[in-house]
Protein backbone atom coordinates (compact mmCIF):
# COMPACT_ATOMS: atom_id res chain seq x y z
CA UNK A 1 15.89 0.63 -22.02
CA UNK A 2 12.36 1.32 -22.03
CA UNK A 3 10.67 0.17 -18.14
CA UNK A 4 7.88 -2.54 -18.84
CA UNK A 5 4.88 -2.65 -16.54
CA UNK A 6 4.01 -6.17 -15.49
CA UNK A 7 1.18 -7.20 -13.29
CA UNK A 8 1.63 -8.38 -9.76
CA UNK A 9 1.93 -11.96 -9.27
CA UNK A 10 -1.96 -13.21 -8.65
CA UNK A 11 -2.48 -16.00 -5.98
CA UNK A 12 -5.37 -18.21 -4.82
CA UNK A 13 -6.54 -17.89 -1.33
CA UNK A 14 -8.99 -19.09 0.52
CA UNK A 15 -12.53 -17.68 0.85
CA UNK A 16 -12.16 -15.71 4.63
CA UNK A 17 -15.76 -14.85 5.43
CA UNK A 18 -14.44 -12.21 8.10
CA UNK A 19 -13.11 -10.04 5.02
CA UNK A 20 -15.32 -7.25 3.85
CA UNK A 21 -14.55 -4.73 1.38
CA UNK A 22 -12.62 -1.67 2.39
CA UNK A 23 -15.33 0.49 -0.24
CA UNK A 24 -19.26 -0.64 0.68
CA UNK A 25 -18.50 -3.90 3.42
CA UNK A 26 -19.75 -6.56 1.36
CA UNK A 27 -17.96 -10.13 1.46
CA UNK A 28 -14.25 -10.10 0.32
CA UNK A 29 -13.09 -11.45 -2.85
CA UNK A 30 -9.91 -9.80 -3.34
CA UNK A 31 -6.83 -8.75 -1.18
CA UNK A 32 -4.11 -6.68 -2.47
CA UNK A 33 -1.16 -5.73 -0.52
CA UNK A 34 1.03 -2.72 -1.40
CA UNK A 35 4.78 -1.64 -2.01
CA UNK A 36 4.11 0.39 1.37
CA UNK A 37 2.98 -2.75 3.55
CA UNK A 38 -0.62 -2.00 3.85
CA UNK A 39 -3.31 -3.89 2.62
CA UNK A 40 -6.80 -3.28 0.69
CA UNK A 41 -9.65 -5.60 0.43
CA UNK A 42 -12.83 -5.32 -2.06
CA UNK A 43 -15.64 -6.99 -3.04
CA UNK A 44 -16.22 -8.40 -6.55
CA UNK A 45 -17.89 -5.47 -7.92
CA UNK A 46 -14.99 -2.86 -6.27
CA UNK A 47 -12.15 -4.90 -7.39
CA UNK A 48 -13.46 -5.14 -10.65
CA UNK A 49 -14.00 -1.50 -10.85
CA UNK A 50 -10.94 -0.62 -9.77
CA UNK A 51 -8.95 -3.26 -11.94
CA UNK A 52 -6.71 -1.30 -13.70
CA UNK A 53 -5.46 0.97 -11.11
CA UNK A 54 -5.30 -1.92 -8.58
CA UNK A 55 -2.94 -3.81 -10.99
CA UNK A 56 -0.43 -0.66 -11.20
CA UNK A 57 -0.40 -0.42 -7.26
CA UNK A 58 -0.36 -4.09 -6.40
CA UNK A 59 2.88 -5.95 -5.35
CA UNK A 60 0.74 -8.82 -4.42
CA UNK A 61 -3.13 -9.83 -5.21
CA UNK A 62 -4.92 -12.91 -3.77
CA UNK A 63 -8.74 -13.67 -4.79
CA UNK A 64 -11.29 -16.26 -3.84
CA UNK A 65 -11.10 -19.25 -5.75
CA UNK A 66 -14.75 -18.64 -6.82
CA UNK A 67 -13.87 -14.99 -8.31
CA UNK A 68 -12.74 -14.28 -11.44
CA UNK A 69 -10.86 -11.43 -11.17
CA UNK A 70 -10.67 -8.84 -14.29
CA UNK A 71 -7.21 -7.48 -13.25
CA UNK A 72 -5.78 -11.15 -14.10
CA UNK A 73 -6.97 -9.86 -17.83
CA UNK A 74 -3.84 -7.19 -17.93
């Protein structure tokens, strides 16, 4: 049996203002938590740039409502 990759489950959360992104500080628009318990938060820009590896790490990913996300894509 050949293991298929499927993304993590994506959820809606609400916009937290007190979230900045883990790479430059801007506002929050995405939080992924991994296998490992910790937790990563990025901007739009960083979590769209990241996208593909965030999706392989993720077991869980919550964006802002307003964000569209490009990780949802895989």
């Amino acid at each position: 049996m050949t293991p298929t990759l499927t993304p993590p489950p994506e959820t809606v959360a609400p916009s937290a203002t007190d979230e900045r992104c883990d790479r430059c500080n801007a506002a929050g628009k995405l939080r992924v938590k991994l296998a490992g318990g910790g937790e990563l938060v990025f901007c739009g820009h960083h979590a769209n740039k990241y996208a593909e590896d965030l999706v392989k790490i993720a077991v869980e990913v919550a964006t802002d409502p307003e964000f569209s996300w490009r990780g949802s894509d895989n």
